[in-house]
C-alpha atoms as a PDB file:
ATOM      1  CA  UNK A   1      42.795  39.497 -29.581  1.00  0.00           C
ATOM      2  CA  UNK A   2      40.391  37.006 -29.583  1.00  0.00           C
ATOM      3  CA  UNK A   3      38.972  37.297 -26.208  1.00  0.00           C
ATOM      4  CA  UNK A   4      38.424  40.635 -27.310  1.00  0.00           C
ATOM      5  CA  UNK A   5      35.777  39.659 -30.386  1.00  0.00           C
ATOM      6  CA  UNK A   6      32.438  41.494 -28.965  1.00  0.00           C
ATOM      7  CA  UNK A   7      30.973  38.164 -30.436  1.00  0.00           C
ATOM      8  CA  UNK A   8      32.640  35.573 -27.768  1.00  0.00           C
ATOM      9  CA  UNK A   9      31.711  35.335 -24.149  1.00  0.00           C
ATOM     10  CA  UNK A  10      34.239  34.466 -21.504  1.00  0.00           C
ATOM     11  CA  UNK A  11      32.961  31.840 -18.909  1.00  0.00           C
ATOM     12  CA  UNK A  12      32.790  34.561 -16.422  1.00  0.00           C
ATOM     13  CA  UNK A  13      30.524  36.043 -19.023  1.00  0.00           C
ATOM     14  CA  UNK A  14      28.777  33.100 -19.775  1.00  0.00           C
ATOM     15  CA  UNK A  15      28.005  32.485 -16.053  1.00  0.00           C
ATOM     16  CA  UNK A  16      26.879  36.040 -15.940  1.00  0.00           C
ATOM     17  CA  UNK A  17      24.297  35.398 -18.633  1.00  0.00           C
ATOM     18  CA  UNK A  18      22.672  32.529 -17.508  1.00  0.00           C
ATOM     19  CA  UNK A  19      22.886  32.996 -13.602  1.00  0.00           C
ATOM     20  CA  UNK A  20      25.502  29.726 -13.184  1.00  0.00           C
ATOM     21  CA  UNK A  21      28.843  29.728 -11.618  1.00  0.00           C
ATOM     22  CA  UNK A  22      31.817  29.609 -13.111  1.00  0.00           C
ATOM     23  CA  UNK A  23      32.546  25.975 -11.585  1.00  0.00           C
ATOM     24  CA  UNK A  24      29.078  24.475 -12.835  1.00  0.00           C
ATOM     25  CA  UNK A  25      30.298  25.664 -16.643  1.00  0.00           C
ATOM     26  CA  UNK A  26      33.516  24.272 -16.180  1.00  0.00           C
ATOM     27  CA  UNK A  27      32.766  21.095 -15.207  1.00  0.00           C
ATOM     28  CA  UNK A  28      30.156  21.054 -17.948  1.00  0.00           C
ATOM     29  CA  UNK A  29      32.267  22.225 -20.408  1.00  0.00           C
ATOM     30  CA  UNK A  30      35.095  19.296 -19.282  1.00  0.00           C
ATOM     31  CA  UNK A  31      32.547  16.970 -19.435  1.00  0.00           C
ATOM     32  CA  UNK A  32      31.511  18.258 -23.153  1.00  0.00           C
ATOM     33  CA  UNK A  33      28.040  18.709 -22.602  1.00  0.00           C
ATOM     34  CA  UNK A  34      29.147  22.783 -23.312  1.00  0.00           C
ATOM     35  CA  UNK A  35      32.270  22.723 -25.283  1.00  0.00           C
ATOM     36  CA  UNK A  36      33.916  26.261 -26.342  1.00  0.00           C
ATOM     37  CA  UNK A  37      33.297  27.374 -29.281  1.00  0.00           C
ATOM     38  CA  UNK A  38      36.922  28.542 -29.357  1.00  0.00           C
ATOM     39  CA  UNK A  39      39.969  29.657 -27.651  1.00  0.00           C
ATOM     40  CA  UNK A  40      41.562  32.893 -26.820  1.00  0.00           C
ATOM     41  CA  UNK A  41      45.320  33.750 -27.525  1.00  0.00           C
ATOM     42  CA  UNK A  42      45.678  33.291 -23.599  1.00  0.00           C
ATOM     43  CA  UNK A  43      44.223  30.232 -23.581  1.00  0.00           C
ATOM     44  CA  UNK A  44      40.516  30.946 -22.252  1.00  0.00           C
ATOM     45  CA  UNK A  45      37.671  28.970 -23.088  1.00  0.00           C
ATOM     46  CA  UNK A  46      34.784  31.146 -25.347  1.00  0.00           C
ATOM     47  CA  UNK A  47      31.649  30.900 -26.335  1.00  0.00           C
ATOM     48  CA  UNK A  48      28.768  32.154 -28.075  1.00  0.00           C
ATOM     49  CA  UNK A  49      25.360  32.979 -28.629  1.00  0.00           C
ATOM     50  CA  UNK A  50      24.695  29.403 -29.227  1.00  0.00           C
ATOM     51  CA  UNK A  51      26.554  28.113 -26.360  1.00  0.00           C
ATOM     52  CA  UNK A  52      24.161  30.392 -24.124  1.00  0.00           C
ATOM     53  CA  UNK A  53      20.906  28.081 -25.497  1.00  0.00           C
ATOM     54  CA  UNK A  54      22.835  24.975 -25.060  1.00  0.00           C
ATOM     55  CA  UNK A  55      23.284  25.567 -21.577  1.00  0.00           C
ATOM     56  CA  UNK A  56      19.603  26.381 -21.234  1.00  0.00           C
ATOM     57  CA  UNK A  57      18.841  23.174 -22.504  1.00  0.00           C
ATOM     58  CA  UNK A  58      21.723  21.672 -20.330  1.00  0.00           C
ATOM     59  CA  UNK A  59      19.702  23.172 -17.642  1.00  0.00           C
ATOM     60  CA  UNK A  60      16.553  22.168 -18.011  1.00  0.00           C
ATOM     61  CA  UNK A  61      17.918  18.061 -18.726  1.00  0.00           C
ATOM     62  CA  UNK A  62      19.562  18.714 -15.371  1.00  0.00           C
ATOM     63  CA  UNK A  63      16.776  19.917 -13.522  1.00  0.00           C
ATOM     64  CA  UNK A  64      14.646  16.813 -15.071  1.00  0.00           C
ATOM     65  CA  UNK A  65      16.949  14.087 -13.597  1.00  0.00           C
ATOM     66  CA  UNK A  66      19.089  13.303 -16.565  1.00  0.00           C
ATOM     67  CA  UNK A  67      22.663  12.500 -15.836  1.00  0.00           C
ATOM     68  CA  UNK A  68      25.718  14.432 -18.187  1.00  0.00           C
ATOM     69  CA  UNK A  69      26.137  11.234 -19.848  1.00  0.00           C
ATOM     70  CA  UNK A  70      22.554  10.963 -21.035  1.00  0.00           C
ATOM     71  CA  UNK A  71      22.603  14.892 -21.945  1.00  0.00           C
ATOM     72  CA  UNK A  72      25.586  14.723 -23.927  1.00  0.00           C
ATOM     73  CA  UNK A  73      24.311  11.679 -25.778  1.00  0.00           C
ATOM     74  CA  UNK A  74      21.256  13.694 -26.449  1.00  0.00           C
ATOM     75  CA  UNK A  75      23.141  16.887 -27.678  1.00  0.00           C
ATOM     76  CA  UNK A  76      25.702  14.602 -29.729  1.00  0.00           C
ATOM     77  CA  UNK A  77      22.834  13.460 -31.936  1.00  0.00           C
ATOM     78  CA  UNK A  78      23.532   9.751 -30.430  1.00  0.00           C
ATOM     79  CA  UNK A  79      19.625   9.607 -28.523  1.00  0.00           C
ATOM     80  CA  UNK A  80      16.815  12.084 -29.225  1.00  0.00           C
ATOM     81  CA  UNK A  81      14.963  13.831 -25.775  1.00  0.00           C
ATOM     82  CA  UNK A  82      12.059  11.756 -26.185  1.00  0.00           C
ATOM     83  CA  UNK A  83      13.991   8.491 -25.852  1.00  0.00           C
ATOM     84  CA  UNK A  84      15.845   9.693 -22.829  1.00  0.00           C
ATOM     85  CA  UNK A  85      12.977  11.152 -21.516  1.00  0.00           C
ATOM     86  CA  UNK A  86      10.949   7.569 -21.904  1.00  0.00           C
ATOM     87  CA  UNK A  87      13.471   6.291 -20.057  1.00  0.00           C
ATOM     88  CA  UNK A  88      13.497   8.688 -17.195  1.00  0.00           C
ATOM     89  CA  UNK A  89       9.607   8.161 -16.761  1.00  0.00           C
ATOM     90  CA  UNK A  90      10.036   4.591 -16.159  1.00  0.00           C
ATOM     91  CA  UNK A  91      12.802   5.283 -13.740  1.00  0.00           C
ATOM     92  CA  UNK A  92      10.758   8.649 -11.650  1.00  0.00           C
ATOM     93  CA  UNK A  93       7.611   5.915 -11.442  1.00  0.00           C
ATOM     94  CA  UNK A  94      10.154   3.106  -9.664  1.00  0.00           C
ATOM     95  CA  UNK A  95      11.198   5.937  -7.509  1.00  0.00           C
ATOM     96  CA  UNK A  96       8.196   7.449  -6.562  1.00  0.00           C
ATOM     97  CA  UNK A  97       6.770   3.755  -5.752  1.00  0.00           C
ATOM     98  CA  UNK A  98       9.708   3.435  -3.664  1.00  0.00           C
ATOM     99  CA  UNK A  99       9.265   6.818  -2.268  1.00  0.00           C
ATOM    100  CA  UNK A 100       5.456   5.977  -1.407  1.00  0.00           C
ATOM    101  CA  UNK A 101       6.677   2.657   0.584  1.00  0.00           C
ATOM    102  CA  UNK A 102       8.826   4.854   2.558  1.00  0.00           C
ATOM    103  CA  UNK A 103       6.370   7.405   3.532  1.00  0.00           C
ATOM    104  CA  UNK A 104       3.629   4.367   4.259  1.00  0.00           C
ATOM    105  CA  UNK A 105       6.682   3.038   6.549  1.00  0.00           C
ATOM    106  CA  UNK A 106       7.320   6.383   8.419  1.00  0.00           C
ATOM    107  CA  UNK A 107       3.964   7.036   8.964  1.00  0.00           C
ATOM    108  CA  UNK A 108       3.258   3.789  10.158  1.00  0.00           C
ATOM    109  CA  UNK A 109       6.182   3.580  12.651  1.00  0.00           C
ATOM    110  CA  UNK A 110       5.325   7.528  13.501  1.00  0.00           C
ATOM    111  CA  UNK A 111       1.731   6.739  14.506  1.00  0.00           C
ATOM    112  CA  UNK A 112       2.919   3.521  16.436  1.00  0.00           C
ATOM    113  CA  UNK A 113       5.678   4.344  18.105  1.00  0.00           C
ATOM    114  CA  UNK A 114       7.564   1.789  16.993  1.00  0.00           C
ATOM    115  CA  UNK A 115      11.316   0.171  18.080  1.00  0.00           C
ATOM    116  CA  UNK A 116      14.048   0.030  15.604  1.00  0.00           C
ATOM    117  CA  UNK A 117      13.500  -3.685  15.093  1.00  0.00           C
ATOM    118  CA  UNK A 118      10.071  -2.992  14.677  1.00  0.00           C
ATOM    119  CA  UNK A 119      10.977  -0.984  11.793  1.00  0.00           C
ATOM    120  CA  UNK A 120      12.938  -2.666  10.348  1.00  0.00           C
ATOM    121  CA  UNK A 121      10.123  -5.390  10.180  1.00  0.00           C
ATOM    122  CA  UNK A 122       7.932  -3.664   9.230  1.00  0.00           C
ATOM    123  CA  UNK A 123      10.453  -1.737   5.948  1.00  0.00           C
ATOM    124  CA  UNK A 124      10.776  -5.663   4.796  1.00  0.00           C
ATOM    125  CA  UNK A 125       7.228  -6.575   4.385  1.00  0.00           C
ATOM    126  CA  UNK A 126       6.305  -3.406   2.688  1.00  0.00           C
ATOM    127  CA  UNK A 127       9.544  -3.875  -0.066  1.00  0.00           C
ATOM    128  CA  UNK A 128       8.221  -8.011  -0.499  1.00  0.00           C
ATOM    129  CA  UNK A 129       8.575  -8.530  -4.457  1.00  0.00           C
ATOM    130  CA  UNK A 130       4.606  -9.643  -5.526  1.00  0.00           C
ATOM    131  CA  UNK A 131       5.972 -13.304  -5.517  1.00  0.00           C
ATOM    132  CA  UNK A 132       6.809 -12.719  -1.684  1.00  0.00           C
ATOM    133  CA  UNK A 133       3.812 -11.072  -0.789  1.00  0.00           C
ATOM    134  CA  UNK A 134       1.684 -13.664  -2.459  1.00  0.00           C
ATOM    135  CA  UNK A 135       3.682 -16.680  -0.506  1.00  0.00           C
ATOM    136  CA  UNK A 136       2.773 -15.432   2.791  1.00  0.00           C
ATOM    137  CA  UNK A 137      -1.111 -14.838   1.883  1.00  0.00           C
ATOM    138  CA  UNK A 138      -1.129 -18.197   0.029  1.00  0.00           C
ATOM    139  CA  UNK A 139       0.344 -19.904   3.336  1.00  0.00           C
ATOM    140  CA  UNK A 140      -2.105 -18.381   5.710  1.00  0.00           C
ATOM    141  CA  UNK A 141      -4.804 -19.548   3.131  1.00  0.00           C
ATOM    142  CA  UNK A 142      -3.312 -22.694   3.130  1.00  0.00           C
ATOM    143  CA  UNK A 143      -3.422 -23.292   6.882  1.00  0.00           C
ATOM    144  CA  UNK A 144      -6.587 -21.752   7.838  1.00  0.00           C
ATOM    145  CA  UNK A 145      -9.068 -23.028   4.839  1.00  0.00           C
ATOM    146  CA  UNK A 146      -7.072 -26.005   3.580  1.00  0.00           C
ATOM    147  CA  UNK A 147      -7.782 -28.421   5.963  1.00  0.00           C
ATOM    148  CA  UNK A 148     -11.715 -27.504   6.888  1.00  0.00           C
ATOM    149  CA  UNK A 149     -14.013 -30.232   6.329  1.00  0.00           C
ATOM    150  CA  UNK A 150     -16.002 -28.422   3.831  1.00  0.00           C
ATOM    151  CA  UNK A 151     -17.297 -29.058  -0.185  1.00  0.00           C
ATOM    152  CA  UNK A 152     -13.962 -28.786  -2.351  1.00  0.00           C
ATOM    153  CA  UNK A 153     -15.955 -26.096  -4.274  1.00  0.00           C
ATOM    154  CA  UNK A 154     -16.461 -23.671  -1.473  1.00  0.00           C
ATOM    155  CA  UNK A 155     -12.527 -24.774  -0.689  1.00  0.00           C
ATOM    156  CA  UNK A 156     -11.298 -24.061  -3.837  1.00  0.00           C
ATOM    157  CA  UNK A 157     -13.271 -20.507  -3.588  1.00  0.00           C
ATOM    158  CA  UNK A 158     -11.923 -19.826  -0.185  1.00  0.00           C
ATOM    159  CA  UNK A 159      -8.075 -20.785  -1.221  1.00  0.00           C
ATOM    160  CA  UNK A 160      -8.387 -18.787  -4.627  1.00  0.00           C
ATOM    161  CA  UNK A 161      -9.813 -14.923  -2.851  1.00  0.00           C
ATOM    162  CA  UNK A 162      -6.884 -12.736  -3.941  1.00  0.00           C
ATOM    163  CA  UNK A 163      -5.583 -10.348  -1.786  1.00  0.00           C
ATOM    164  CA  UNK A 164      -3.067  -8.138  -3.999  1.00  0.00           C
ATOM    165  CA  UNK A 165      -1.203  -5.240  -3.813  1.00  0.00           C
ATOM    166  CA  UNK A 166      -1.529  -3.294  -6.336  1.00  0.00           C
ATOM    167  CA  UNK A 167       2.064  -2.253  -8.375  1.00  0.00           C
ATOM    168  CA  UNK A 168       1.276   1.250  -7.147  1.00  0.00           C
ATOM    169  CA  UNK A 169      -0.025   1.225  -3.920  1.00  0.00           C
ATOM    170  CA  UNK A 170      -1.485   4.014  -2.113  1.00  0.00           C
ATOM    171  CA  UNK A 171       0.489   4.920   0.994  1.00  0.00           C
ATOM    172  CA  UNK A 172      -2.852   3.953   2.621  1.00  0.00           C
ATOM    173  CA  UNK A 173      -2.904   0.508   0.780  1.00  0.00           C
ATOM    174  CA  UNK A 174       1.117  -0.049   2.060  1.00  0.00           C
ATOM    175  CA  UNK A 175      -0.318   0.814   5.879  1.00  0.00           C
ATOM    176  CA  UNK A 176      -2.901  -1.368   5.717  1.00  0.00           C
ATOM    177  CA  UNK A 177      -0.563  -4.672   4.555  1.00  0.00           C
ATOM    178  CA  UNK A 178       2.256  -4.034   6.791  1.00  0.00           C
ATOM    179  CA  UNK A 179      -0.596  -4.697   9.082  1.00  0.00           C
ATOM    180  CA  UNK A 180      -1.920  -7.084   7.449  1.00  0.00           C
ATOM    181  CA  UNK A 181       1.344  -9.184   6.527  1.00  0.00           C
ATOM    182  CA  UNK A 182       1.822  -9.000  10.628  1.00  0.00           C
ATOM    183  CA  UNK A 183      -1.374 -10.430  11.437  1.00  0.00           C
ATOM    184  CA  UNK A 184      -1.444 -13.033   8.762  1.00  0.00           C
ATOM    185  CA  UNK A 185       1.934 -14.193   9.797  1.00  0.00           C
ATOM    186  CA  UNK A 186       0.376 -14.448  13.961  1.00  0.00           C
ATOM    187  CA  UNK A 187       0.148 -18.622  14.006  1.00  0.00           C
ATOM    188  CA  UNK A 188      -2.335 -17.243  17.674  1.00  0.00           C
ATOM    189  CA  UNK A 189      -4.418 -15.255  15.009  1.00  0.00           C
ATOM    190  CA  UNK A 190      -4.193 -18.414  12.347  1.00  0.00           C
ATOM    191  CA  UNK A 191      -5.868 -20.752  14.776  1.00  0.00           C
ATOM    192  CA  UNK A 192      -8.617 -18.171  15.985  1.00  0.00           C
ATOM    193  CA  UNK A 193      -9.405 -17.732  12.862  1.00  0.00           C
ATOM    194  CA  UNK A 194      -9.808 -21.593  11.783  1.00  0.00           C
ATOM    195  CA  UNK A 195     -11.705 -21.984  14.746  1.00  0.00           C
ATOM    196  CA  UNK A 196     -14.391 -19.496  13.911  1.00  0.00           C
ATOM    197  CA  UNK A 197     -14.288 -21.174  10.589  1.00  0.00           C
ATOM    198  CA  UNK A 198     -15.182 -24.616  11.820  1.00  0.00           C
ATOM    199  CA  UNK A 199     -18.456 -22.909  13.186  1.00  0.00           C
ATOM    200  CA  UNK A 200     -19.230 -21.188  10.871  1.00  0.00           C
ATOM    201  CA  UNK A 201     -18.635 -22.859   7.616  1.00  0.00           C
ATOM    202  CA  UNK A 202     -21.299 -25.902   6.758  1.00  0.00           C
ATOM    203  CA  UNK A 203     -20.064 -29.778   6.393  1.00  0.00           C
ATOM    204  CA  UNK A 204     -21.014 -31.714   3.180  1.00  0.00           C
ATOM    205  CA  UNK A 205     -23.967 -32.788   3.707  1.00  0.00           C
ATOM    206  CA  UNK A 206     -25.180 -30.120   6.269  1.00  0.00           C
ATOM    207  CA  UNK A 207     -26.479 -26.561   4.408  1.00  0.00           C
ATOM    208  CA  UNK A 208     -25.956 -24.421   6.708  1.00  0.00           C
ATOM    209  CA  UNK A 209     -23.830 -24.298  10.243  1.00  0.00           C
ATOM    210  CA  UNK A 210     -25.306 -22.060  12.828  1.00  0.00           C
ATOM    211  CA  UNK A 211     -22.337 -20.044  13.073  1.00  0.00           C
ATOM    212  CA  UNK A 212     -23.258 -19.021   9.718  1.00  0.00           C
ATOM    213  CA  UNK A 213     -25.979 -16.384  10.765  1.00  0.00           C
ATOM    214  CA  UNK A 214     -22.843 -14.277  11.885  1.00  0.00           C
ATOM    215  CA  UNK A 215     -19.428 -13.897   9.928  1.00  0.00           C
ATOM    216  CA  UNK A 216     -19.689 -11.848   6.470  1.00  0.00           C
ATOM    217  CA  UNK A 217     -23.679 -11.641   7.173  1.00  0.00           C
ATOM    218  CA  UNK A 218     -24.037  -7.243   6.905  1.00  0.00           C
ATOM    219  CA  UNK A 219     -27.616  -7.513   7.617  1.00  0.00           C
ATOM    220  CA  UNK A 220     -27.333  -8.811  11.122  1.00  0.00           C
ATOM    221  CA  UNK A 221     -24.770  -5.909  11.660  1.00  0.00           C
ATOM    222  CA  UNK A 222     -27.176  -3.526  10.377  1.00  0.00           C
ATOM    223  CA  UNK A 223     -30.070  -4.894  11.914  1.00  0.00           C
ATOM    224  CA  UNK A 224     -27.883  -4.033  15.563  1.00  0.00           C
ATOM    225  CA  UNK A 225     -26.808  -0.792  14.567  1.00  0.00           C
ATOM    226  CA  UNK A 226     -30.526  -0.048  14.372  1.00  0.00           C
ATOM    227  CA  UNK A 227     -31.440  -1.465  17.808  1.00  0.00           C
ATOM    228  CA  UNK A 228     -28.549   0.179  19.475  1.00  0.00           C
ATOM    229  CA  UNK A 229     -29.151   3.707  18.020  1.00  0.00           C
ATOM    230  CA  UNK A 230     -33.213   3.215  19.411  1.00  0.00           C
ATOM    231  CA  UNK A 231     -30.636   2.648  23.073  1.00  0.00           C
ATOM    232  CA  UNK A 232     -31.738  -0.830  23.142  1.00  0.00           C
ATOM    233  CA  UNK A 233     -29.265  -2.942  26.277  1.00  0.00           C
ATOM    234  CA  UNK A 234     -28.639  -5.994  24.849  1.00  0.00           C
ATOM    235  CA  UNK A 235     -29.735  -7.637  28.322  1.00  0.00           C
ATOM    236  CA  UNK A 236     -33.301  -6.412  27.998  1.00  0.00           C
ATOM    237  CA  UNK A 237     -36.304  -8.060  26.840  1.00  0.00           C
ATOM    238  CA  UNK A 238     -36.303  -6.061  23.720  1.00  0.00           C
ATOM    239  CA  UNK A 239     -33.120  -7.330  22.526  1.00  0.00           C
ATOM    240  CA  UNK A 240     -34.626 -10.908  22.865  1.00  0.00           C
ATOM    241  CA  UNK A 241     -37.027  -9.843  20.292  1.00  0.00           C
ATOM    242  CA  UNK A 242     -34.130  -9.021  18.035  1.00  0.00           C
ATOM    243  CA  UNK A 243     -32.717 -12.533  18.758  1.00  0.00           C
ATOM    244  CA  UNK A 244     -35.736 -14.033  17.492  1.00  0.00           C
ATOM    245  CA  UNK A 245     -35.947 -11.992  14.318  1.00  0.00           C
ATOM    246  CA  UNK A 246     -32.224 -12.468  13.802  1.00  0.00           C
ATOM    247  CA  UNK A 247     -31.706 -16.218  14.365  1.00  0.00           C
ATOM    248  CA  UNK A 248     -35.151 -18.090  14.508  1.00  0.00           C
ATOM    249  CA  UNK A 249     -34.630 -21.983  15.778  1.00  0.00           C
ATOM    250  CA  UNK A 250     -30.942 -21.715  15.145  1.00  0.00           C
ATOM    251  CA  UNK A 251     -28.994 -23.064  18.214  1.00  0.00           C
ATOM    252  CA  UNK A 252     -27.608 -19.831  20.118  1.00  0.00           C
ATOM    253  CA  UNK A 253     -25.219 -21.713  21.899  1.00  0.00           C
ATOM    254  CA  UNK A 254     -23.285 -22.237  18.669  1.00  0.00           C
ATOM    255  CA  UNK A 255     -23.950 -18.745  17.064  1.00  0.00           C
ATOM    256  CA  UNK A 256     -22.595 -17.609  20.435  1.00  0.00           C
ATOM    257  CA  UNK A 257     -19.805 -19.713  19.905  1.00  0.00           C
ATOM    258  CA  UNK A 258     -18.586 -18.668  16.633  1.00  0.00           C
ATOM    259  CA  UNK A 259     -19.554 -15.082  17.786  1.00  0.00           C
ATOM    260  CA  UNK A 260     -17.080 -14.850  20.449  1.00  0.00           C
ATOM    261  CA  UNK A 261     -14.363 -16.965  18.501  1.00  0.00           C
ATOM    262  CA  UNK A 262     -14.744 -14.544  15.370  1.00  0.00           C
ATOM    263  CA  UNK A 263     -14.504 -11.215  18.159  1.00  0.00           C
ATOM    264  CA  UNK A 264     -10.796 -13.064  19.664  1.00  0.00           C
ATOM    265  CA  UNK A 265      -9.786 -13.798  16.299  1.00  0.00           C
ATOM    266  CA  UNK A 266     -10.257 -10.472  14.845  1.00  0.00           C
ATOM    267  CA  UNK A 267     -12.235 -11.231  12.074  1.00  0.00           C
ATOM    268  CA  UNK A 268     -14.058  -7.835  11.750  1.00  0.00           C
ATOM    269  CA  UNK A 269     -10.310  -6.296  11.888  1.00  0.00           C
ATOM    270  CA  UNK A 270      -9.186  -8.556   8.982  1.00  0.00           C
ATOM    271  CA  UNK A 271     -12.180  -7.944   6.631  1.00  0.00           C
ATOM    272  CA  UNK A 272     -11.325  -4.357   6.861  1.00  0.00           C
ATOM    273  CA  UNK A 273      -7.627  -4.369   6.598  1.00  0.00           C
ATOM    274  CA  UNK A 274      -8.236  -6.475   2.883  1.00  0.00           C
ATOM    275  CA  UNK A 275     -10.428  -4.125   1.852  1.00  0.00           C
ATOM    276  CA  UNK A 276      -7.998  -1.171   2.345  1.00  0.00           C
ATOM    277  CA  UNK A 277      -5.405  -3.364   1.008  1.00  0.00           C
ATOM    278  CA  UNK A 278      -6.955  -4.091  -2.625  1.00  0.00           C
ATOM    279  CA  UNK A 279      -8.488  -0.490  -2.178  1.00  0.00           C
ATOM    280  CA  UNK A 280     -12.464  -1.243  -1.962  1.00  0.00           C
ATOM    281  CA  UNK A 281     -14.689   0.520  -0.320  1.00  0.00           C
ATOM    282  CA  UNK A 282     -14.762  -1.448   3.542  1.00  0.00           C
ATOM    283  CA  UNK A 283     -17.959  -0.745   5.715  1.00  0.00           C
ATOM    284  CA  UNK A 284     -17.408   0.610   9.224  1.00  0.00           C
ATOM    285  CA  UNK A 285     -16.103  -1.045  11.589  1.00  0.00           C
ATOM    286  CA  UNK A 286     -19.087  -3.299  13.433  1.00  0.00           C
ATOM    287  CA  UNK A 287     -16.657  -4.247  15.954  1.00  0.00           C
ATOM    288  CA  UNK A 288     -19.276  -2.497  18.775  1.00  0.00           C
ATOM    289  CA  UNK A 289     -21.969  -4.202  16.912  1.00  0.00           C
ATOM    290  CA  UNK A 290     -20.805  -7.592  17.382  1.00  0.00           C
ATOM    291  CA  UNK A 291     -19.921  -7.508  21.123  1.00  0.00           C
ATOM    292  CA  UNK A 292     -23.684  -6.142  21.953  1.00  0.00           C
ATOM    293  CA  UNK A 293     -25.036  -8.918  19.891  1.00  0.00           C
ATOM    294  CA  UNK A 294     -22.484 -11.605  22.006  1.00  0.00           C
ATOM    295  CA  UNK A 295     -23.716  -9.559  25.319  1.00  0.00           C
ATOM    296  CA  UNK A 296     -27.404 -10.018  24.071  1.00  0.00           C
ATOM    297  CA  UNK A 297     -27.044 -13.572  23.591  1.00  0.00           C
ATOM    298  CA  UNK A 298     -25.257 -14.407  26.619  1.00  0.00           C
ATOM    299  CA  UNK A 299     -27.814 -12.670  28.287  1.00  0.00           C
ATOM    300  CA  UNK A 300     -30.087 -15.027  26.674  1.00  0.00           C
ATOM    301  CA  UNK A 301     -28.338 -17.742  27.365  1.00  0.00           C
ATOM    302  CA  UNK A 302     -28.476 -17.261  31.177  1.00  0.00           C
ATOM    303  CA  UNK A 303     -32.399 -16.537  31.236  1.00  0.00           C
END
């Protein structure tokens, strides 16, 4: 009898071999990614030697994420593995991505405690296409520099500062612009932010607006951090003495002014959450810094 050939394998003997049930061969063999090599008198399905490498290699497409139809092409002769497997990559990279946006989501939601509808918010703007994205920055661009009173080549610099996401974000760079996206979209944190603008962005004609001494300007922010680790209050007469060497003749009043509308707008919070979005390096937060200096020159201001 056939099934008796000490060269043939039953399935049950095929199974045995390479540690797969009887059901996985079967529906493999059905499929006719492992056909029998022959039949016995009773009907069985046999195999070889050969058959036992081809469901190695069955295997191991398997365990890579190919689908039967893609293995069997590859085993016909129809595709090589290389092919396939080009294929595949391109496919695992659009699902990782996808996977990263999820975990950036989750995490985000986990460390706020957010509501479903929250969520769900928050699951759209991460997924935006780059077109999307790109709308919503371009319109809070729009509406915040487009209208300032300024020289149409600083405009045209202010309305053209990308902020991208890259096509494979780090879950820390899809944290930061869900955040981002929110506070963008904030028509409160839109209008803070033009004010503090007005101030502190010069006129034609005018080369510099007092306001100017503050926003974007590290060196004041370093300058504090070195007064305030020496325990300097910013109501003493030492910190006047910083004043002085900070701002010279310029009118406090107005540095003040743009000071405290830049602190309500959240400027320091949106300089960061750019640079974590288009993955620079962002200095630490000077948020601390920036309410002793508006403490110190209100302090001034009432002397």
């Amino acid at each position: 009898m056939e099934d008796e050939r000490p060269d043939v394998l039953t399935i049950g003997q095929l199974a045995h071999c390479t540690g797969l049930s009887v059901r996985t061969l079967r529906f493999w063999s059905d499929e006719g990614a492992v056909p029998p090599v022959a039949r016995s008198a009773s009907g069985y399905r046999l195999y070889d030697a050969e058959s036992v490498a081809r469901v190695e290699l069955v295997r191991t497409l398997r365990e890579l994420g190919l689908g039967l139809d893609d293995v069997c092409r590859v085993l016909s002769g129809r595709t090589t593995v290389a092919e396939v497997a080009d294929a595949h990559v391109a496919a695992l990279d659009a699902q990782i991505r996808s996977l990263k946006v999820s975990r950036a989501v989750l995490s985000t939601v986990s460390k706020r405690g957010s509501t479903a509808e929250e969520t769900a918010l928050m699951n759209r703007l991460a997924r935006l296409s780059a077109a999307e994205r790109k709308q919503i920055i371009d319109e809070f661009k729009e509406e915040v520099f487009g209208c300032l009173d300024v020289d149409p080549r600083l405009r045209d610099r202010l309305r053209t500062f990308s902020i991208e996401l890259p096509d494979d974000p780090t879950p820390e760079q899809v944290d930061a612009w869900i955040e981002l996206a929110e506070l963008v979209r904030d028509p409160g944190f839109r209008a803070r932010m033009r004010t503090m603008l007005e101030l502190s962005t010069p006129v034609p004609g005018q080369s510099r607006a007092p306001g100017a001494s503050i926003w974007w300007a590290r060196q004041v922010v370093q300058t504090v951090v070195k007064v305030r680790e020496r325990g300097i209050a910013p109501e003493g007469p030492a910190a006047a003495e910083v004043l002085a060497e900070l701002f010279g003749d310029a009118d406090r009043a107005a540095v003040l002014l743009c000071l405290e509308a830049g602190i309500e707008a959240g400027a320091e919070r949106y300089r960061r959450l750019v640079a974590r979005v288009r993955g620079q390096y962002s200095s630490p937060d000077a948020s601390e810094e920036l309410e002793w200096l508006a403490r110190a020159l209100r302090a001034t201001d009432q002397a």
